[in-house]
Protein backbone atom coordinates (compact mmCIF):
# COMPACT_ATOMS: atom_id res chain seq x y z
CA UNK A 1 95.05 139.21 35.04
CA UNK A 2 95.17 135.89 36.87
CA UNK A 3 93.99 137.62 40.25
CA UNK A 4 91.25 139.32 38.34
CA UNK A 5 89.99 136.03 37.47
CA UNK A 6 90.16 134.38 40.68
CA UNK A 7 88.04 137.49 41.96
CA UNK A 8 85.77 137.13 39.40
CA UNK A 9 85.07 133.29 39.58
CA UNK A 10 85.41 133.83 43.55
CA UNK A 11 82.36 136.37 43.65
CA UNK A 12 80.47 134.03 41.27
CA UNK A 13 80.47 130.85 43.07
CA UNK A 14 79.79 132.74 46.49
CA UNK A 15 76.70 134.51 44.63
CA UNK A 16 75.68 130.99 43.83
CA UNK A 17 76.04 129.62 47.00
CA UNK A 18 74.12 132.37 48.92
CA UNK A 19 71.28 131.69 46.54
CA UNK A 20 71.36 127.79 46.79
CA UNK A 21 71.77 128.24 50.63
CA UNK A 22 69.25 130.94 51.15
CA UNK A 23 66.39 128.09 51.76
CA UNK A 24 68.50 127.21 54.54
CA UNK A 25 67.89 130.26 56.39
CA UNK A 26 64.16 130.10 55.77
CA UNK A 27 61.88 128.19 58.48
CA UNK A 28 58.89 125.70 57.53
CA UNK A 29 56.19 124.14 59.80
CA UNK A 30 56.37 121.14 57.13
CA UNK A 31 58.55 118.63 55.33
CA UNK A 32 58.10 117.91 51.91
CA UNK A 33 54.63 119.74 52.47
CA UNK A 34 53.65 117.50 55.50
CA UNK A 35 52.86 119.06 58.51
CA UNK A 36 55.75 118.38 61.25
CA UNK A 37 52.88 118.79 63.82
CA UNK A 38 54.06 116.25 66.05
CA UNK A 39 55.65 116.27 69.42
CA UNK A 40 58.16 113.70 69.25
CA UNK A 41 59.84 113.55 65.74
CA UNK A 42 62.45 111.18 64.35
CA UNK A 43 63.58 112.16 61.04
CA UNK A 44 65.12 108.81 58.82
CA UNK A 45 67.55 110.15 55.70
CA UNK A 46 68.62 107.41 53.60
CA UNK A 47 72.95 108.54 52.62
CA UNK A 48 73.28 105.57 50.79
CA UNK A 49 75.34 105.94 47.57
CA UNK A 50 73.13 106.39 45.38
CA UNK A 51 71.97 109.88 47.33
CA UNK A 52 74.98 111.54 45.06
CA UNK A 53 72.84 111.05 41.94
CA UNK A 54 71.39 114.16 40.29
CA UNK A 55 68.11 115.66 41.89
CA UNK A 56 65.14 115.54 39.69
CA UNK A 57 62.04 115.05 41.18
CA UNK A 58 60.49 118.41 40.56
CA UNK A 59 60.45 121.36 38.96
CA UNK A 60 62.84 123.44 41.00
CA UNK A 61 65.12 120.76 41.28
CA UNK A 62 65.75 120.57 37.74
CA UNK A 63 65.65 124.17 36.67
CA UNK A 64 68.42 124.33 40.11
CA UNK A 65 70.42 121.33 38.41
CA UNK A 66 70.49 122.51 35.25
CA UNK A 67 71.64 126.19 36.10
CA UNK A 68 74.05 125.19 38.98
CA UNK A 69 76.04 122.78 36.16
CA UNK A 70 75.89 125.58 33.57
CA UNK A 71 77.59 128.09 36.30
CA UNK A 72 80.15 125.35 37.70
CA UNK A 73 81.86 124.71 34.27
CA UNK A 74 81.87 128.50 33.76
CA UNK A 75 83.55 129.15 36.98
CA UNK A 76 85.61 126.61 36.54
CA UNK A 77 86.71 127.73 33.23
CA UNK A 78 87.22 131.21 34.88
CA UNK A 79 89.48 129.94 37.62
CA UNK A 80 91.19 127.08 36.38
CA UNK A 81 93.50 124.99 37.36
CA UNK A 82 92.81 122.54 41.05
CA UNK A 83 91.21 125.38 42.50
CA UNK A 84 88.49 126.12 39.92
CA UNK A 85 87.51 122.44 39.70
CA UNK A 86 87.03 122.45 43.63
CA UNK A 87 85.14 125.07 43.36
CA UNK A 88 83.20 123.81 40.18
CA UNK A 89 82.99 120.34 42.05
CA UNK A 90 81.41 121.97 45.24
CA UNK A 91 78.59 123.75 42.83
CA UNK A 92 77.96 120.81 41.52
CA UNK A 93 77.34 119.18 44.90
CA UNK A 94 74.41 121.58 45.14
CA UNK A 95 72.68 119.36 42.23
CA UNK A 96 72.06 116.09 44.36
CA UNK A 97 69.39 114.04 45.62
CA UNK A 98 71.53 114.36 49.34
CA UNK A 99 71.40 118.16 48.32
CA UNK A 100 67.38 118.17 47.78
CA UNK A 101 67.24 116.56 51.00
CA UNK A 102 68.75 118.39 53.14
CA UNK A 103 67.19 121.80 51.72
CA UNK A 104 64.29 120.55 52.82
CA UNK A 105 65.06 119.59 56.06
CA UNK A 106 67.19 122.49 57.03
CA UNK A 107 63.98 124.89 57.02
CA UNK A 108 62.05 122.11 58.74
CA UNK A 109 64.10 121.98 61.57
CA UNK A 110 64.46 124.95 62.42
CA UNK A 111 60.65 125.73 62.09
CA UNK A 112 60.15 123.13 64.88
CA UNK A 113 58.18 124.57 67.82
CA UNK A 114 59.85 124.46 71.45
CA UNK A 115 57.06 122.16 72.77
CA UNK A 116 58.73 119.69 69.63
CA UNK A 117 61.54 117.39 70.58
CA UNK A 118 63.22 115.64 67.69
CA UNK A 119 66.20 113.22 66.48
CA UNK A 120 67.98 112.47 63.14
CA UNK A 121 68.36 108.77 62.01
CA UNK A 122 70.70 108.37 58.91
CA UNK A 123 71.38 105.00 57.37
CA UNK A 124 73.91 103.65 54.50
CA UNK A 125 75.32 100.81 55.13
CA UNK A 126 74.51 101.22 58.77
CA UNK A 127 72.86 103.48 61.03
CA UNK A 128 73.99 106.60 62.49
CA UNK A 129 71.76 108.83 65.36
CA UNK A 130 72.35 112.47 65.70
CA UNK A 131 70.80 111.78 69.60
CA UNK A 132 69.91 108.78 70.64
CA UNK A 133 67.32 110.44 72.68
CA UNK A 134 64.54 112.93 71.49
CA UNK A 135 65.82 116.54 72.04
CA UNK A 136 63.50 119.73 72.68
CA UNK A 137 63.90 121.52 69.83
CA UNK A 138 65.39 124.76 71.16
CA UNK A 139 67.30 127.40 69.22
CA UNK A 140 70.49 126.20 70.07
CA UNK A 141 69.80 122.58 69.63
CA UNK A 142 67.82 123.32 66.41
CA UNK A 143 71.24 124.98 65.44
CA UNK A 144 73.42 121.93 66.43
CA UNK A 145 71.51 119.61 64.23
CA UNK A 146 71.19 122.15 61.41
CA UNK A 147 74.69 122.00 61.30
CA UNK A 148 74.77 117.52 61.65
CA UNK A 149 72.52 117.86 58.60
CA UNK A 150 74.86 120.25 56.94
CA UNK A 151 77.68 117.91 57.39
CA UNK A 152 75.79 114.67 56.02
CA UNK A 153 77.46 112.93 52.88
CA UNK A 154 76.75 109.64 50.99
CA UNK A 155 78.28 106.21 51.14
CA UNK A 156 77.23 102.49 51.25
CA UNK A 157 74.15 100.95 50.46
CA UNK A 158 70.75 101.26 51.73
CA UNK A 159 70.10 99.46 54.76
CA UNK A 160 66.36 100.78 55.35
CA UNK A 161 65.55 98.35 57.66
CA UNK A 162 68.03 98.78 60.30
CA UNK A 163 66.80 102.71 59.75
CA UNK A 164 63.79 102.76 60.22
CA UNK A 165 64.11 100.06 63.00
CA UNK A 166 66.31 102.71 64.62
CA UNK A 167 63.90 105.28 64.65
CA UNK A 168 61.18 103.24 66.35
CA UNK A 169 63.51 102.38 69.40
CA UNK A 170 63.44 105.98 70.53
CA UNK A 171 61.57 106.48 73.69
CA UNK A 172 58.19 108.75 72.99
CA UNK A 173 58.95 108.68 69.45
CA UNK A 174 54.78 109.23 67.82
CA UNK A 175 55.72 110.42 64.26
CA UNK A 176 58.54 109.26 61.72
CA UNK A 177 59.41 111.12 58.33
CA UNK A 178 61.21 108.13 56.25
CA UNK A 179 63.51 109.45 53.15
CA UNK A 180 64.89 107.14 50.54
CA UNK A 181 65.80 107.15 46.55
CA UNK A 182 66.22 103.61 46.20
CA UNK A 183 65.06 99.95 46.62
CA UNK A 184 66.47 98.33 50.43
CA UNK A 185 69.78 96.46 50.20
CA UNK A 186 69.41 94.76 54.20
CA UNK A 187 65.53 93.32 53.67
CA UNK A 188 62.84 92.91 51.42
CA UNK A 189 60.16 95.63 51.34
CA UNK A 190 56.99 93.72 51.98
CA UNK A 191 59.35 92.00 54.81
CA UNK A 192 60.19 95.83 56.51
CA UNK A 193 56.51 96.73 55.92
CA UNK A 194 55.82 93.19 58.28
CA UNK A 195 58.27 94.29 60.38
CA UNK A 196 57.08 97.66 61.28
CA UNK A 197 53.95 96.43 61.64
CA UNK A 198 54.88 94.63 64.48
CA UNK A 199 57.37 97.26 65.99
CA UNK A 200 53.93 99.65 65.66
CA UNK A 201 51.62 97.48 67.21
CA UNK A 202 49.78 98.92 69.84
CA UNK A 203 51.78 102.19 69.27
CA UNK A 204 50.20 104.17 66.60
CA UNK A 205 53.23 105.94 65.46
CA UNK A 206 52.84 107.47 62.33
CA UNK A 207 54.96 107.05 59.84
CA UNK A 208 55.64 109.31 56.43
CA UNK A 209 57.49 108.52 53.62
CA UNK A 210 59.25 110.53 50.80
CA UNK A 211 60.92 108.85 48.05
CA UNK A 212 63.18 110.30 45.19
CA UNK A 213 64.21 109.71 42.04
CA UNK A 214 63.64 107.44 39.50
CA UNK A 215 65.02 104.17 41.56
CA UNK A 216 62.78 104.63 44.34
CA UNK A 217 60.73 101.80 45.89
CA UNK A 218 57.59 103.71 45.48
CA UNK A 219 55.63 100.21 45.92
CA UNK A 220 57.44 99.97 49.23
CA UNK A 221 57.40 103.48 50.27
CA UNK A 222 53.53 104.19 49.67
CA UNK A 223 52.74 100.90 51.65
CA UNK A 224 54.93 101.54 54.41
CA UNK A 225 53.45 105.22 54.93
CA UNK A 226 49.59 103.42 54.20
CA UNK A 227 49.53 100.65 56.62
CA UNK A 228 51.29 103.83 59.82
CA UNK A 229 48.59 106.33 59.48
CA UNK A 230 51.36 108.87 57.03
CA UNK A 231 51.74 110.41 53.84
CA UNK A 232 53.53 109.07 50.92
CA UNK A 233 55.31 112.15 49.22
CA UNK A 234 57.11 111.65 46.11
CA UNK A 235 60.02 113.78 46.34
């Protein structure tokens, strides 16, 4: 009877997974519906703390959230014990704002063209590079930094300026896609916004800017993406 369980809760929480993960296996020439037509991408994702929250900044994130909780307490219940909370607990996972963020990403890197080269900046409490250098975005290295992107988690708080600092000393960088859900913990944002006004100068970079949640700087975020030529997408 036990077994029989197990093998029940087992195929559940794999069906779920496979249909979370599916997007992960598609391929998009955009992120968060802007067009990754640039040549030399840096891509900034904020794994601050707060990134663990639940996603809810549209439609499909809810209706996602609310059905991937439902099934995680019913596997759980199924399986019980330590393993059917891990196994609740990693359903669950699929409800964050980190979650929502790397969904999207996942399809947008691999979409990159081959004439594309691209980076990945994250930043908590400091700042992490995938390659400090851009990197031509061919299969295999589209496949290595699916997989850094698969293994991002949260911590720390939100040091945006040292991110997005980051992304503008890479050499040939000429477009930036900025994520965060919250307000900056290392500077002010009307002082960042100086900032990389400066860093920009005579460089025409463009920067985009997605924010989610509820305790985004959206003030922030939509003049950061205004004053660099980008988009300000509300996640």
């Amino acid at each position: 009877m036990k077994t029989m369980r197990f093998f029940r809760g087992t195929i559940l929480s794999v069906s779920l997974g496979a249909l979370v993960a599916c997007s992960s296996f598609f391929v998009s020439d955009s992120y968060y519906g802007v067009k990754t037509g640039g040549k030399n991408i840096v891509f900034v994702i904020d794994i601050s703390g707060s990134m663990e929250g639940r996603a809810e900044g549209n439609i499909s994130d809810q209706l996602r959230a609310q059905a991937a909780e439902r099934l995680a307490g019913k596997v759980g219940s199924m399986i019980g014990g330590r393993i059917g909370g891990y196994v609740s607990s990693g359903i669950a996972s699929e409800t964050t704002k980190l979650a929502s963020a790397k969904r999207e990403l996942k399809p947008a890197i691999m979409g990159l063209n081959e004439t594309t080269r691209f980076t990945i900046v994250t930043f908590s409490d400091g700042v992490a590079t995938w390659k400090d250098d851009l990197t031509v975005a061919t299969k295999s290295d589209k496949a290595i930094g699916y997989a850094f992107v698969m293994n991002l988690s949260t911590q720390g708080g939100t040091s945006a300026m040292a991110g997005i600092a980051r992304a503008f000393m890479v050499p040939g960088v000429d477009t930036i896609f900025f994520l965060s859900d919250g307000y900056p913990s290392d500077a002010g944002g009307d002082q960042i916004v100086e900032a990389v006004k400066a860093m920009n100068q005579g460089r025409g970079i463009q920067v985009n800017t997605i924010g989610l949640g509820d305790d985004k700087d959206e003030k922030f975020l939509k003049k950061l993406a205004k004053e660099n030529g980008g988009k300000y997408i509300e996640g």
